[in-house]
N, C-alpha and C. Protein backbone atom coordinates (compact mmCIF):
# COMPACT_ATOMS: atom_id res chain seq x y z
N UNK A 1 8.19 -6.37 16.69
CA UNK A 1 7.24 -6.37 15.61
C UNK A 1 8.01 -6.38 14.28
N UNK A 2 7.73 -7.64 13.59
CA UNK A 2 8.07 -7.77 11.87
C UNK A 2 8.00 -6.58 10.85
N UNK A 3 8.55 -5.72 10.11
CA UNK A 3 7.77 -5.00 9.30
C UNK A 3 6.26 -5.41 9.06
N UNK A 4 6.52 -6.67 8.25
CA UNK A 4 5.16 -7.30 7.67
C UNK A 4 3.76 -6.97 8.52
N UNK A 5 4.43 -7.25 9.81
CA UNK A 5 3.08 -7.08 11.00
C UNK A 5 2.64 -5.36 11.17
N UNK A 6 4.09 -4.39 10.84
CA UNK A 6 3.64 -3.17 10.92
C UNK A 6 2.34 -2.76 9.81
N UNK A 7 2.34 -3.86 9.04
CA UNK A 7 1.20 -3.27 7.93
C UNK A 7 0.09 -3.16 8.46
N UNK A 8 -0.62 -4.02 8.86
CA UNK A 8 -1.57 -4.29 9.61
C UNK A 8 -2.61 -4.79 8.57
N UNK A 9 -2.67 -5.45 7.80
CA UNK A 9 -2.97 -5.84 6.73
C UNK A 9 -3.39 -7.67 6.92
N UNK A 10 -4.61 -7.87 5.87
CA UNK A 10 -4.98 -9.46 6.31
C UNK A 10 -4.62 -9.89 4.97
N UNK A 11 -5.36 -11.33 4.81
CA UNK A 11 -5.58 -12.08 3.68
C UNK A 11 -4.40 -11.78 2.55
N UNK A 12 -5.64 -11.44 1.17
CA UNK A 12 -4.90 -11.41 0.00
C UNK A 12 -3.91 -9.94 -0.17
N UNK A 13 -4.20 -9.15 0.73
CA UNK A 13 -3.60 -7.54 0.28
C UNK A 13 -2.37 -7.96 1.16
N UNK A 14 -1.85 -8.75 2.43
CA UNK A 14 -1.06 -9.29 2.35
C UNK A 14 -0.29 -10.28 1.64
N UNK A 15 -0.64 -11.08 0.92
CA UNK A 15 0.11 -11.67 -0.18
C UNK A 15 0.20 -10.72 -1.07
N UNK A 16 0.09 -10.06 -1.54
CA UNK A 16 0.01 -8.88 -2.85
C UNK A 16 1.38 -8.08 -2.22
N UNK A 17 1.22 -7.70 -0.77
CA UNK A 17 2.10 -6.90 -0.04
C UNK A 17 3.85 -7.40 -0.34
N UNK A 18 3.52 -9.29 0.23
CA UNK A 18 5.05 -10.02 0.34
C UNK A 18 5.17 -10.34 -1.06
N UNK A 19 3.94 -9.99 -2.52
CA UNK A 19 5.08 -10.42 -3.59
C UNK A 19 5.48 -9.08 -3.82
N UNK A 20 4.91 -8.05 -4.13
CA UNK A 20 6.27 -6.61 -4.26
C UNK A 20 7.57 -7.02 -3.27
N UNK A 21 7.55 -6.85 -2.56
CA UNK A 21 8.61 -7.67 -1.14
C UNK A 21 9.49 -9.03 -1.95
N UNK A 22 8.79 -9.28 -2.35
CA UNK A 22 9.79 -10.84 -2.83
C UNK A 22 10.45 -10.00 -3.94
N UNK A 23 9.97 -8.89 -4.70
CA UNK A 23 10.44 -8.71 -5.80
C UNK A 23 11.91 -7.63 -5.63
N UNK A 24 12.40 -7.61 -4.27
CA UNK A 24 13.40 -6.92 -4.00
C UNK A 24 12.96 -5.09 -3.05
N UNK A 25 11.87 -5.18 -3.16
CA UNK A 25 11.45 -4.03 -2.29
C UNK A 25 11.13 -3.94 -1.13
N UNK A 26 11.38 -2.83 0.03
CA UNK A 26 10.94 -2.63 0.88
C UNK A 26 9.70 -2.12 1.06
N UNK A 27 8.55 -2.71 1.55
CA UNK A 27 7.40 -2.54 1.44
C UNK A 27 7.07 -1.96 2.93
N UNK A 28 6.28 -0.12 2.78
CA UNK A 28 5.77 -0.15 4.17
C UNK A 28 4.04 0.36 3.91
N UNK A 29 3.45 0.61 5.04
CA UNK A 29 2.24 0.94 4.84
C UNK A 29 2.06 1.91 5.92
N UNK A 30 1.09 3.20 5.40
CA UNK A 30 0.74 4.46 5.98
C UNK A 30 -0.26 4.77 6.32
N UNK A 31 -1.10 4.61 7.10
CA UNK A 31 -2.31 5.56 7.65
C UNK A 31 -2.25 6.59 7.89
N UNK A 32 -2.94 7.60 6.99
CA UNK A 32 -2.90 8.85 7.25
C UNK A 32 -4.07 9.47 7.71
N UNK A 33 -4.03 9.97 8.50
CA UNK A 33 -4.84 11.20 9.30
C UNK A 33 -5.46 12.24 8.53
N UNK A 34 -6.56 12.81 8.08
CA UNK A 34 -6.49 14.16 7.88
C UNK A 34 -6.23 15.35 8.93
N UNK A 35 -5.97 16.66 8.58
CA UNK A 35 -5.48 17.70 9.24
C UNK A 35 -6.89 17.91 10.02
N UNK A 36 -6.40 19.04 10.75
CA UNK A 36 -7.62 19.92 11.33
C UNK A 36 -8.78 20.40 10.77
N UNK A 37 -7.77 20.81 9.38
CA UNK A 37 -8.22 21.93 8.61
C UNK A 37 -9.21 20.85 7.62
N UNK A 38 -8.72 19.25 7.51
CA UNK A 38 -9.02 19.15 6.18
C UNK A 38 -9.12 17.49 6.91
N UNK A 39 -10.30 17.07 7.62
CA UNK A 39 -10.17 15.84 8.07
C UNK A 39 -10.45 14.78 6.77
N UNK A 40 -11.41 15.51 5.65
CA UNK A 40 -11.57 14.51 5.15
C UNK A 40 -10.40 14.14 3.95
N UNK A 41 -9.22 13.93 4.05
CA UNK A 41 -8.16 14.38 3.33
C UNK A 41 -7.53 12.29 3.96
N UNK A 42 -8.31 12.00 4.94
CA UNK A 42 -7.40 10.97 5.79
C UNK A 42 -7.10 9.64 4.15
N UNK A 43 -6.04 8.95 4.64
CA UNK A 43 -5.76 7.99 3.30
C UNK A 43 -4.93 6.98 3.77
N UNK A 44 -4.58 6.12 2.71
CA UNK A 44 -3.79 4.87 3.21
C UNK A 44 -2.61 5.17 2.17
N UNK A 45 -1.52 4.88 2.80
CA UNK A 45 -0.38 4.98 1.50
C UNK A 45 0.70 3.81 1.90
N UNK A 46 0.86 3.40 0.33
CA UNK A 46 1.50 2.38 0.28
C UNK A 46 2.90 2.69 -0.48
N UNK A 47 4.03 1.99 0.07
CA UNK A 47 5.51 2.24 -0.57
C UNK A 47 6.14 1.17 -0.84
N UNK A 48 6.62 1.71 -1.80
CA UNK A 48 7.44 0.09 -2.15
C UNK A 48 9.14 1.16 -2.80
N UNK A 49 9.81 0.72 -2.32
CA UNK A 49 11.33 1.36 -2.61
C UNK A 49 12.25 0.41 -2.67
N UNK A 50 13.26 0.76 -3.79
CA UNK A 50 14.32 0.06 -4.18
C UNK A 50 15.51 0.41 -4.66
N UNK A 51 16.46 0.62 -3.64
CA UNK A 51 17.87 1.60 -4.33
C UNK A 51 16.85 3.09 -4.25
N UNK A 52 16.89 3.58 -5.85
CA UNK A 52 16.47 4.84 -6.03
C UNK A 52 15.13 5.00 -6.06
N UNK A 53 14.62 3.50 -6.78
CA UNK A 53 13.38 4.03 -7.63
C UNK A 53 11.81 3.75 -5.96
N UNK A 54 11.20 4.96 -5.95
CA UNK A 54 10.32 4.49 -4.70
C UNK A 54 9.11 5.09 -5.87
N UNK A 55 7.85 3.57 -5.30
CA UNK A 55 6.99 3.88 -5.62
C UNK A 55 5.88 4.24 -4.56
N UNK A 56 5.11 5.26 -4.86
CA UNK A 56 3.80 5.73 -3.52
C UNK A 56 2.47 5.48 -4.52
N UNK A 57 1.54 4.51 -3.56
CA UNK A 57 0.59 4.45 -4.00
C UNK A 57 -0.78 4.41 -3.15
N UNK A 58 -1.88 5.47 -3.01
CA UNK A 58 -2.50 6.08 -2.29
C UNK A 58 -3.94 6.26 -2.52
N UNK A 59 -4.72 5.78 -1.33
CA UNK A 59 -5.91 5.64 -1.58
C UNK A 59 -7.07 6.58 -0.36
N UNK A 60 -7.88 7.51 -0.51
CA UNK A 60 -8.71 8.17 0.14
C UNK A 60 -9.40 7.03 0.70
N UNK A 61 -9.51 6.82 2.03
CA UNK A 61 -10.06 6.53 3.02
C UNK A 61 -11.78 6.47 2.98
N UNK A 62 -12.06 7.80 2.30
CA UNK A 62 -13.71 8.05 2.00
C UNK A 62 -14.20 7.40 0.45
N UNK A 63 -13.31 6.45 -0.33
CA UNK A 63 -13.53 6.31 -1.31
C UNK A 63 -14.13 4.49 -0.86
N UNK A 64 -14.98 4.33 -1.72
CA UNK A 64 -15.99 2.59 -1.91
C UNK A 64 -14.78 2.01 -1.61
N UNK A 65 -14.78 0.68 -1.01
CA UNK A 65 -14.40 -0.76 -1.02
C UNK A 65 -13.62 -0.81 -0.61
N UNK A 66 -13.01 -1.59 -0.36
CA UNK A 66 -11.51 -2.26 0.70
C UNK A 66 -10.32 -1.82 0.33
N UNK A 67 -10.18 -0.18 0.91
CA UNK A 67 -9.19 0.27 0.24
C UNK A 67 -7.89 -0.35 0.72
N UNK A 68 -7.66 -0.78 1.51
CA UNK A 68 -6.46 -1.76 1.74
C UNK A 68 -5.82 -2.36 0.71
N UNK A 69 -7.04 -3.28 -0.01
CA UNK A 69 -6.94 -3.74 -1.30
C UNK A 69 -6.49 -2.97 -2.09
N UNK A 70 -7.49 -2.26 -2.45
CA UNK A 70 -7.53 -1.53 -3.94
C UNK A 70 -5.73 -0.45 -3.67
N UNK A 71 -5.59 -0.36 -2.63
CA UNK A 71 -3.95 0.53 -2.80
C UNK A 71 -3.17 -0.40 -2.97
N UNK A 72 -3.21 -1.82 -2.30
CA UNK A 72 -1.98 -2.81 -2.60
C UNK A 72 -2.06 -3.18 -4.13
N UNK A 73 -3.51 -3.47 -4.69
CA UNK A 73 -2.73 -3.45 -6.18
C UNK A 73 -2.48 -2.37 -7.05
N UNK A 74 -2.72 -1.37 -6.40
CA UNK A 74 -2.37 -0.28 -7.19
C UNK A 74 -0.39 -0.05 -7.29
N UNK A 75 -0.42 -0.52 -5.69
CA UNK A 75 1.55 -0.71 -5.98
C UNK A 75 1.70 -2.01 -6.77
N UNK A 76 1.21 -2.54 -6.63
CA UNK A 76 1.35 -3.75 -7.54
C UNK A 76 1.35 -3.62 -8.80
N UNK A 77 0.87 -3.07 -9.12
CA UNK A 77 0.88 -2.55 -10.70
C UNK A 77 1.86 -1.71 -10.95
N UNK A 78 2.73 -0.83 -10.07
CA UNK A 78 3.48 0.03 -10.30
C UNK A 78 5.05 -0.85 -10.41
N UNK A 79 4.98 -1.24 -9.82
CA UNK A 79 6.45 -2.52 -9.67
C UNK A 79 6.51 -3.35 -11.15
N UNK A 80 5.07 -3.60 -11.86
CA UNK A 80 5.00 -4.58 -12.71
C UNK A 80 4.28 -5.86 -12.24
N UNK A 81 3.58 -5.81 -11.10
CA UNK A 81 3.18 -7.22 -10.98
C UNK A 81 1.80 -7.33 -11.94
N UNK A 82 1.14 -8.21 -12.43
CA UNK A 82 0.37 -8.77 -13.65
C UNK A 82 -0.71 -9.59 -12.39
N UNK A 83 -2.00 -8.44 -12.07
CA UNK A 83 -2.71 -9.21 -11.44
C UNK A 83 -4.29 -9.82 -11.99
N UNK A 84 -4.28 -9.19 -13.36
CA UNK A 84 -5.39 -9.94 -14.14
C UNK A 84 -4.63 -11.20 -14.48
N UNK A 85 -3.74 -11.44 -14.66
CA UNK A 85 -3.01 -13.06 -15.28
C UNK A 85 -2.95 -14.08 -14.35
């Protein structure tokens, strides 16, 4: 299995994924679980790392719309990518 495929990720939040990736980062993706204590806590987290600088960018699971999406451009924005342009 490719990293890329570990995302588990379709369409455009995959292209969003391979341009942080083109831009020199290692890109992974996290499904998180909530605890016992605290199921509704579960989230998606996204990383993008380079040398030193790692960015985490993280989205509640219980929150509206395709959070897949909405976390990939949220790293996207953190790297510098320009996705209104």
């Amino acid at each position: 299995m490719t990293r890329e495929e570990s995302w588990n990720v379709a369409g455009v939040t995959g292209t969003i994924l391979r341009h942080v990736q083109a831009l020199g980062y290692v890109v992974s993706v996290h499904r998180l679980s909530g605890s016992l204590l605290r199921p509704d806590l579960a989230c998606i987290e996204m990383h993008a790392i380079d040398g030193e600088r790692q960015h985490v960018a993280r989205v509640a699971l219980d929150e509206p719309g395709e959070v897949d999406y909405r976390c990939a451009c949220l790293l996207a924005q953190m790297v510098g990518i320009d996705l209104e342009g």
